[in-house]
N, C-alpha and C. Protein backbone atom coordinates (compact mmCIF):
# COMPACT_ATOMS: atom_id res chain seq x y z
N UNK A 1 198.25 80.39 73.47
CA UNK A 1 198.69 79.98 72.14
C UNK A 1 198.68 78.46 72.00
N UNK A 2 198.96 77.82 73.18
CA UNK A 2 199.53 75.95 72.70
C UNK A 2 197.82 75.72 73.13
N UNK A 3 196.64 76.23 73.87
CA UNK A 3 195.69 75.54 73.53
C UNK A 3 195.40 75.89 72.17
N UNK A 4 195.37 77.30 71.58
CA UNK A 4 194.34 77.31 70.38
C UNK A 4 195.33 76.46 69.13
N UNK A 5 196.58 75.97 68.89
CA UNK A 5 196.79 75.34 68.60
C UNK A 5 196.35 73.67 68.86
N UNK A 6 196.11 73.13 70.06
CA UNK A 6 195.53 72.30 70.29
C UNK A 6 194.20 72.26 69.92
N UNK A 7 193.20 72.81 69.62
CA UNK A 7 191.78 72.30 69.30
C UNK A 7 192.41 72.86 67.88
N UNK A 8 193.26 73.53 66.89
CA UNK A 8 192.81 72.93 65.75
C UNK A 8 193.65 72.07 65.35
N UNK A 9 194.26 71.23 66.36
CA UNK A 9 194.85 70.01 65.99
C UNK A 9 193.74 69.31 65.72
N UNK A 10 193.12 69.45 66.86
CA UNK A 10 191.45 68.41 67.01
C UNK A 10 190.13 68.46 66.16
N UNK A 11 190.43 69.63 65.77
CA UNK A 11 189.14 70.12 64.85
C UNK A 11 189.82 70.22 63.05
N UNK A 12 190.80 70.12 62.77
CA UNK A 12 191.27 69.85 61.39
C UNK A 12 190.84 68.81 60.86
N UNK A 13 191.54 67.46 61.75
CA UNK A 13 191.06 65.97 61.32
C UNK A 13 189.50 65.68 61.31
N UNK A 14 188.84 66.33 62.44
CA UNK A 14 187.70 65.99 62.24
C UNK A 14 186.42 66.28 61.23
N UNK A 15 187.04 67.85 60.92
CA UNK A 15 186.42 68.28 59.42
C UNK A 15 186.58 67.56 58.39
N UNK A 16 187.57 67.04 58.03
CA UNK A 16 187.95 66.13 56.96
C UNK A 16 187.44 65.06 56.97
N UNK A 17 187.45 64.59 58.67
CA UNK A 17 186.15 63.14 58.30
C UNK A 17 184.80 63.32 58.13
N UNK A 18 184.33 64.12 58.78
CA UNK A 18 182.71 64.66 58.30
C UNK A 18 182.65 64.95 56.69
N UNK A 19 183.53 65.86 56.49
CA UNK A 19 183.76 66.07 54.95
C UNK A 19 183.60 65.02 54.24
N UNK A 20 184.45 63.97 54.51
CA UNK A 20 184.39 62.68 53.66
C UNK A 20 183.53 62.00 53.57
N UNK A 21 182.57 61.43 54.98
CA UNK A 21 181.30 61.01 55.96
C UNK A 21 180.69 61.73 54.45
N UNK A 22 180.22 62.40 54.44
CA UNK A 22 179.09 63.61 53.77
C UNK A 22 179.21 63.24 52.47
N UNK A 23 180.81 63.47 51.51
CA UNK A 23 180.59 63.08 50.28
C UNK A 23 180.36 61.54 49.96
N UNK A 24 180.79 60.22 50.74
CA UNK A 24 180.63 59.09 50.80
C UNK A 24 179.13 58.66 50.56
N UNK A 25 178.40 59.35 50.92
CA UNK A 25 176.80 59.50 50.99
C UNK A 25 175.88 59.54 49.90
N UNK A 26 176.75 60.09 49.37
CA UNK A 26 175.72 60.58 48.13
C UNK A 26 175.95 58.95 47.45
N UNK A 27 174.84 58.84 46.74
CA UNK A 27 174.92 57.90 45.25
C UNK A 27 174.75 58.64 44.33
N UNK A 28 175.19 57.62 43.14
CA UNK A 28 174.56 57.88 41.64
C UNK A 28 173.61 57.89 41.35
N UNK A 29 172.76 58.47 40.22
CA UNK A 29 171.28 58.63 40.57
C UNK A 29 171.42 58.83 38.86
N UNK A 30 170.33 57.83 38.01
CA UNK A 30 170.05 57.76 36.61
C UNK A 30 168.99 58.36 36.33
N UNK A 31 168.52 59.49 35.54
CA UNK A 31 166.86 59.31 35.41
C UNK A 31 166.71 59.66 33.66
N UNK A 32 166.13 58.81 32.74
CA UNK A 32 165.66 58.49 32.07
C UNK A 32 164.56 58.81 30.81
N UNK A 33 164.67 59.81 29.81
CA UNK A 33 163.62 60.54 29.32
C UNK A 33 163.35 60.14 27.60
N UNK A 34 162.23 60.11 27.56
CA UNK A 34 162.33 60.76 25.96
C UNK A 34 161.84 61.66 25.83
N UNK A 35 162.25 63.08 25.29
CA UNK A 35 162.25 64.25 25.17
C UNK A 35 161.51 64.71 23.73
N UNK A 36 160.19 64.99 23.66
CA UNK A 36 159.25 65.27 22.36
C UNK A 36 160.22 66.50 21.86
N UNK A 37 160.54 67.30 22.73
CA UNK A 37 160.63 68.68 21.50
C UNK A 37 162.19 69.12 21.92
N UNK A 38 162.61 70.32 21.27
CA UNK A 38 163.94 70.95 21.50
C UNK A 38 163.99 71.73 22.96
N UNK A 39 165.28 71.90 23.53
CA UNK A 39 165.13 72.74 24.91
C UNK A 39 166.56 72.80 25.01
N UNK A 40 166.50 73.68 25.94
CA UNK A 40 167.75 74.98 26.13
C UNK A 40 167.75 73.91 27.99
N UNK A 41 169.21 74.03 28.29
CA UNK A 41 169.90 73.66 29.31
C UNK A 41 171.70 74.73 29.35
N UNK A 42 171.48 75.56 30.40
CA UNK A 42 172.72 76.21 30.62
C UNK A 42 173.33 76.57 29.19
N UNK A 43 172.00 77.01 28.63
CA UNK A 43 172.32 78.19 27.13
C UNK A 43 172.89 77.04 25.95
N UNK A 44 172.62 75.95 26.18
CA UNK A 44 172.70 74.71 24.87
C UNK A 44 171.37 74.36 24.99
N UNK A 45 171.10 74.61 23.61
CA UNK A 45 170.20 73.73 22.75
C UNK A 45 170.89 72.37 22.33
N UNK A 46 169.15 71.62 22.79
CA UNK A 46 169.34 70.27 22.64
C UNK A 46 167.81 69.69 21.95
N UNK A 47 168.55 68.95 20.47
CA UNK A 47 167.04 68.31 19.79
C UNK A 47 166.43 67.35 20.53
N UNK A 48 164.96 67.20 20.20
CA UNK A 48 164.10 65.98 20.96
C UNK A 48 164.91 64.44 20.62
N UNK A 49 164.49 64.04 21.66
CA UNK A 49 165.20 62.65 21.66
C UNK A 49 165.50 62.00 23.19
N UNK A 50 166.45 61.19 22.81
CA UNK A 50 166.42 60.57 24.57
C UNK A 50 167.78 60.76 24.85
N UNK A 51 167.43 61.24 26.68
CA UNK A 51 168.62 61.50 27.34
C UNK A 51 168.51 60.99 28.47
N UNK A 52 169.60 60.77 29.56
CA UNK A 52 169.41 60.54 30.65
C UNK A 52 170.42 61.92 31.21
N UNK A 53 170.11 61.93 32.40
CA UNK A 53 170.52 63.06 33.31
C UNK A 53 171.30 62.35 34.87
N UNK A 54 172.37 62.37 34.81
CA UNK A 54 173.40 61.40 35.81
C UNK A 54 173.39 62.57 36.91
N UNK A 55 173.66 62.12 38.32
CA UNK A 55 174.12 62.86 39.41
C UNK A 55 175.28 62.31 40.22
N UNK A 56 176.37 62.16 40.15
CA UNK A 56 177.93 61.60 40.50
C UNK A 56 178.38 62.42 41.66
N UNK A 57 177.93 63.69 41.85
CA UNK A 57 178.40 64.32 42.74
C UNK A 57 177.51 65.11 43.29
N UNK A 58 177.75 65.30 44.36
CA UNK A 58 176.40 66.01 44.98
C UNK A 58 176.07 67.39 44.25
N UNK A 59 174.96 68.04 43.81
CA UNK A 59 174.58 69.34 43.34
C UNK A 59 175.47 69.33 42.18
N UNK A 60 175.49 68.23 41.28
CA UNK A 60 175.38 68.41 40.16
C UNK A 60 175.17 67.18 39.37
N UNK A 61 174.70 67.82 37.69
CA UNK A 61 173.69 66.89 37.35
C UNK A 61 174.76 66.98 36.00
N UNK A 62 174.64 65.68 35.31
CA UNK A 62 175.10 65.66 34.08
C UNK A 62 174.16 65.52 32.93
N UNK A 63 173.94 65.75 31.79
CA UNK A 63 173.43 65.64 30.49
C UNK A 63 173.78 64.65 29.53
N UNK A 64 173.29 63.10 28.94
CA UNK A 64 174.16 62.51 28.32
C UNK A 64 173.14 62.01 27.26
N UNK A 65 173.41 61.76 26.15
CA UNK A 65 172.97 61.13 24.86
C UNK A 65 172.57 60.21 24.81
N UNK A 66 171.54 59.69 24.14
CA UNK A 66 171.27 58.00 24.30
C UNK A 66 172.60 56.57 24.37
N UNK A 67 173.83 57.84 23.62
CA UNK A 67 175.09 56.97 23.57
C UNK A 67 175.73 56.59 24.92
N UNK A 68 175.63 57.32 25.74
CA UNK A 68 176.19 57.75 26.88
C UNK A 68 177.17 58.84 26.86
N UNK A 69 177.15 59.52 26.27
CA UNK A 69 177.83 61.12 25.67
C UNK A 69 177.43 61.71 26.62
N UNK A 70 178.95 62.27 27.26
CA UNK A 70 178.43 63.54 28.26
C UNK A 70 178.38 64.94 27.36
N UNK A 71 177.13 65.82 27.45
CA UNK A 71 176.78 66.66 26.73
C UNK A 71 177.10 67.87 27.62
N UNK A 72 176.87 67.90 28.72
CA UNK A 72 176.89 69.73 30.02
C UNK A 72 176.68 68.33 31.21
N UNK A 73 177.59 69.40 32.12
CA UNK A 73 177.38 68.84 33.40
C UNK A 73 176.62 70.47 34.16
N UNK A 74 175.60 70.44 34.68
CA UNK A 74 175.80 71.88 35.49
C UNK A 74 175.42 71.79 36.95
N UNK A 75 175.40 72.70 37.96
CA UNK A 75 175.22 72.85 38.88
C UNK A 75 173.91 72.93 39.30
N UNK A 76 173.03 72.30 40.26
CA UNK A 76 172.14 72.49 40.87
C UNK A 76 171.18 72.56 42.19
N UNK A 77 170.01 72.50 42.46
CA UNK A 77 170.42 72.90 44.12
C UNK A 77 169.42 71.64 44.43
N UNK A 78 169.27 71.56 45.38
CA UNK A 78 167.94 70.28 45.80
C UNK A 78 166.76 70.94 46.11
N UNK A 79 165.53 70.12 45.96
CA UNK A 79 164.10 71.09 45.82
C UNK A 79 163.27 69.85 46.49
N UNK A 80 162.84 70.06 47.56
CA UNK A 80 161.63 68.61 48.12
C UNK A 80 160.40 68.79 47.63
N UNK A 81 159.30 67.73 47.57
CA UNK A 81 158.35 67.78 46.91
C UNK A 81 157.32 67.20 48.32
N UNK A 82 156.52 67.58 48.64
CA UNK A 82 155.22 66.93 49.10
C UNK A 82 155.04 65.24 49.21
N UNK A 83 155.08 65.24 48.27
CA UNK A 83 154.75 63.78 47.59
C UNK A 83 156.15 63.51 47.40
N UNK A 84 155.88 61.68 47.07
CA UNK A 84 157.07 60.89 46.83
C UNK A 84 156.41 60.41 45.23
N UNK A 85 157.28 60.79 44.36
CA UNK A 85 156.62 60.26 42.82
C UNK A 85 156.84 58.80 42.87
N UNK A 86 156.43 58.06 42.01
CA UNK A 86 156.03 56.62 42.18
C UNK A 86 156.68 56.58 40.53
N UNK A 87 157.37 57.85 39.67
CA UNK A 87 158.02 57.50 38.74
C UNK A 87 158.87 58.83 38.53
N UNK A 88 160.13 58.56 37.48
CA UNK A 88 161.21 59.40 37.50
C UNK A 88 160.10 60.33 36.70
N UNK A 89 161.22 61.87 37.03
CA UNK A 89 160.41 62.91 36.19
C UNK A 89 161.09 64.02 35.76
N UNK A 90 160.78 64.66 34.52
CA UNK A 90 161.70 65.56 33.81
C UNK A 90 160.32 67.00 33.82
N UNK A 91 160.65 67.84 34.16
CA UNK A 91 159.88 68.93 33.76
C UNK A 91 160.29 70.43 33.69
N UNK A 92 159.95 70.91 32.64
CA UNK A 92 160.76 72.16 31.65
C UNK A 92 159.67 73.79 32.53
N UNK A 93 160.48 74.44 32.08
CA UNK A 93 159.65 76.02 32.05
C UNK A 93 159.27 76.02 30.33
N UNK A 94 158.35 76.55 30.00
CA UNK A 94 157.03 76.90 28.81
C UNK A 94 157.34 78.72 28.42
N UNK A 95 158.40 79.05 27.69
CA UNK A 95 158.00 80.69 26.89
C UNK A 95 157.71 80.58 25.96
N UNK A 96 156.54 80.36 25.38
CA UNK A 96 156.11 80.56 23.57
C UNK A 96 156.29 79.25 23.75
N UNK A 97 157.01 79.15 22.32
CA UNK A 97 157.85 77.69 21.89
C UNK A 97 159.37 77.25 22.65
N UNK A 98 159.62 78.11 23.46
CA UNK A 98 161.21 77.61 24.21
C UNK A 98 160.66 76.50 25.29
N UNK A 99 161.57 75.41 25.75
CA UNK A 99 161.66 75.04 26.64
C UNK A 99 162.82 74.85 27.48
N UNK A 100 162.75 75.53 28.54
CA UNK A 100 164.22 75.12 29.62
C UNK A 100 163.98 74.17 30.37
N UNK A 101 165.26 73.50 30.95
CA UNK A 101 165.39 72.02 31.72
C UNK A 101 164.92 73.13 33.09
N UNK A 102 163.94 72.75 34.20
CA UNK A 102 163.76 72.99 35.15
C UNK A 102 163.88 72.54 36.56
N UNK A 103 163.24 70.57 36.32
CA UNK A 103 163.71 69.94 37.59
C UNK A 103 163.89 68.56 36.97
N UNK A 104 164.73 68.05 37.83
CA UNK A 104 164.55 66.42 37.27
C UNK A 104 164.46 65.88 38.78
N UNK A 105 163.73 64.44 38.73
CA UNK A 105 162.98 63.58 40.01
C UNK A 105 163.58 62.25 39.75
N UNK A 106 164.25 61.63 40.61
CA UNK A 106 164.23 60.31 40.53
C UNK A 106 162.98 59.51 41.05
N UNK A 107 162.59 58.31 40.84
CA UNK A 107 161.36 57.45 41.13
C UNK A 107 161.96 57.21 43.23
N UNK A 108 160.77 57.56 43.89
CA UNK A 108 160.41 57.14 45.10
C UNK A 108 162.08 57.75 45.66
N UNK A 109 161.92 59.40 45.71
CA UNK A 109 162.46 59.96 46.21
C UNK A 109 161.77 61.57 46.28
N UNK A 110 161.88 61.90 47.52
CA UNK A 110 161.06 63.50 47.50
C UNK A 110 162.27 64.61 47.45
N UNK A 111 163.33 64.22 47.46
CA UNK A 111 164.12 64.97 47.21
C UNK A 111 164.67 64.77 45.49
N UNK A 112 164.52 66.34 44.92
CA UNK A 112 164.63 66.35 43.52
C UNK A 112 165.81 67.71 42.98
N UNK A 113 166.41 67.84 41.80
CA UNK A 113 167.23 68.35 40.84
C UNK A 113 166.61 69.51 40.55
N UNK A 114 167.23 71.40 40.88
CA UNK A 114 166.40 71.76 40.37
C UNK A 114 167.34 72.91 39.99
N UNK A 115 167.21 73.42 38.56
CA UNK A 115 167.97 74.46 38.07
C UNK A 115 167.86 75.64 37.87
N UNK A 116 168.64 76.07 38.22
CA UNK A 116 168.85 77.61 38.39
C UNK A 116 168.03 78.10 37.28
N UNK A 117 166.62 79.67 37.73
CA UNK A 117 166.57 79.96 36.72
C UNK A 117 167.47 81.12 35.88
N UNK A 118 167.15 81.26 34.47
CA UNK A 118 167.56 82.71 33.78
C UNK A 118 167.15 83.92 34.96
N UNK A 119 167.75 84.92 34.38
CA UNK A 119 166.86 85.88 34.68
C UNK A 119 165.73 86.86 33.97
N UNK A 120 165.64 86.23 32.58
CA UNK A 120 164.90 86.37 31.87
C UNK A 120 163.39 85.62 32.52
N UNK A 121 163.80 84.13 32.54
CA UNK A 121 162.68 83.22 33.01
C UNK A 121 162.16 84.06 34.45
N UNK A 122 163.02 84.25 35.07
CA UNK A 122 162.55 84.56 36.25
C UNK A 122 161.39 86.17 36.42
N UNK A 123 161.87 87.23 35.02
CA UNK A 123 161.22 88.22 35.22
C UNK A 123 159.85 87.77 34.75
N UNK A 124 159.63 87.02 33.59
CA UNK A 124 158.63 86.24 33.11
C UNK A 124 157.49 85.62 34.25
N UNK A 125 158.04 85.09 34.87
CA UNK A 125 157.51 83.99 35.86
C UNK A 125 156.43 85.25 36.82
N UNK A 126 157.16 86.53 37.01
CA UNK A 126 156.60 87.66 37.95
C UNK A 126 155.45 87.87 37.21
N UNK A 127 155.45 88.22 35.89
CA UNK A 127 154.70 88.90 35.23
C UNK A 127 153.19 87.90 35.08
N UNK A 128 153.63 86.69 35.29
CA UNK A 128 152.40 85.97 34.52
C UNK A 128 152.72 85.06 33.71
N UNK A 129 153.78 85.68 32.67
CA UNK A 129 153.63 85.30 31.40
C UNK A 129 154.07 83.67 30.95
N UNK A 130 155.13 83.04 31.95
CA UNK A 130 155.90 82.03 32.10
C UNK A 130 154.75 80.82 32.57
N UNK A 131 154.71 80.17 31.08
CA UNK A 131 153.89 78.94 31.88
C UNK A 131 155.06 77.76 32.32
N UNK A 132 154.94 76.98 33.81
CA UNK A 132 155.88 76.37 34.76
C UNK A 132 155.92 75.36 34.24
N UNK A 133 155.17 74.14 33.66
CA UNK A 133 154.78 72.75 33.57
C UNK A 133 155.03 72.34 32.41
N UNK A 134 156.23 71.49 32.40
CA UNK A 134 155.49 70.32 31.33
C UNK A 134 156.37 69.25 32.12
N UNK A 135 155.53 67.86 32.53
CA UNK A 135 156.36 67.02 33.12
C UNK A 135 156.22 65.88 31.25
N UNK A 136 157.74 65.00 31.96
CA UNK A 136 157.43 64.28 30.74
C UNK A 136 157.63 62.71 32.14
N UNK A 137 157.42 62.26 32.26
CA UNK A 137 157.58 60.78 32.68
C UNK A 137 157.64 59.54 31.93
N UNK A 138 159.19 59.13 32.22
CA UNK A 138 159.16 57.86 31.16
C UNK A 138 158.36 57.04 31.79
């Protein structure tokens, strides 16, 4: 009993500093758009125009107005790319005329923002029918 009390004397504190270690890490991360047409983000519609997309906390991304208006914050996961883009990047999923927020890229980073799909999008995507692409790069 007094060792297994002893290692989680030892192993309590030390989770908490890794814990901290880990969130200390992250930065803020801006990326920058003007947005031609309307698009759906976590079931809000949003008109064309310019937004930026903030990251404050790890695996998640915020939505804000040219004002600096926070609009949705939502959850997302990280997605690596091949390549290192040489500029920030916004790119949607394509049904008909809908567009959903899909990934966002900061400039000269391969690690990128990427959102959960529907499950609508996702049965789409099986079938064919879901075109993947539209990057916009400011």
């Amino acid at each position: 009993m007094k060792n297994k009390t002893w290692i989680l004397t030892l192993l309590v504190p030390m989770m908490l500093f890794l814990g901290s270690a880990l969130q200390a890490q992250h930065r803020d991360s801006i990326v920058r758009a003007e947005i031609p047409f309307s698009f759906t983000l976590a079931g809000q519609s949003f008109p064309p125009g310019e937004y930026s997309w903030v990251s404050t906390e790890p695996y998640t991304l915020t939505l804000r107005d040219q004002n600096g208006r926070i609009l949705t914050t939502v959850l997302v996961h990280s997605v690596e790319s091949d390549t290192t883009p040489d500029s920030p990047r916004v790119r949607f999923y394509v049904e008909g005329d809908r567009h959903e927020l899909a990934e966002v890229w900061e400039a000269n980073n391969r690690i990128g923002y990427q959102l959960p799909r529907r499950k609508q999008a996702t049965m789409l995507a099986r079938r064919g029918t879901l075109r993947t692409v539209i990057d916009i790069r400011p």
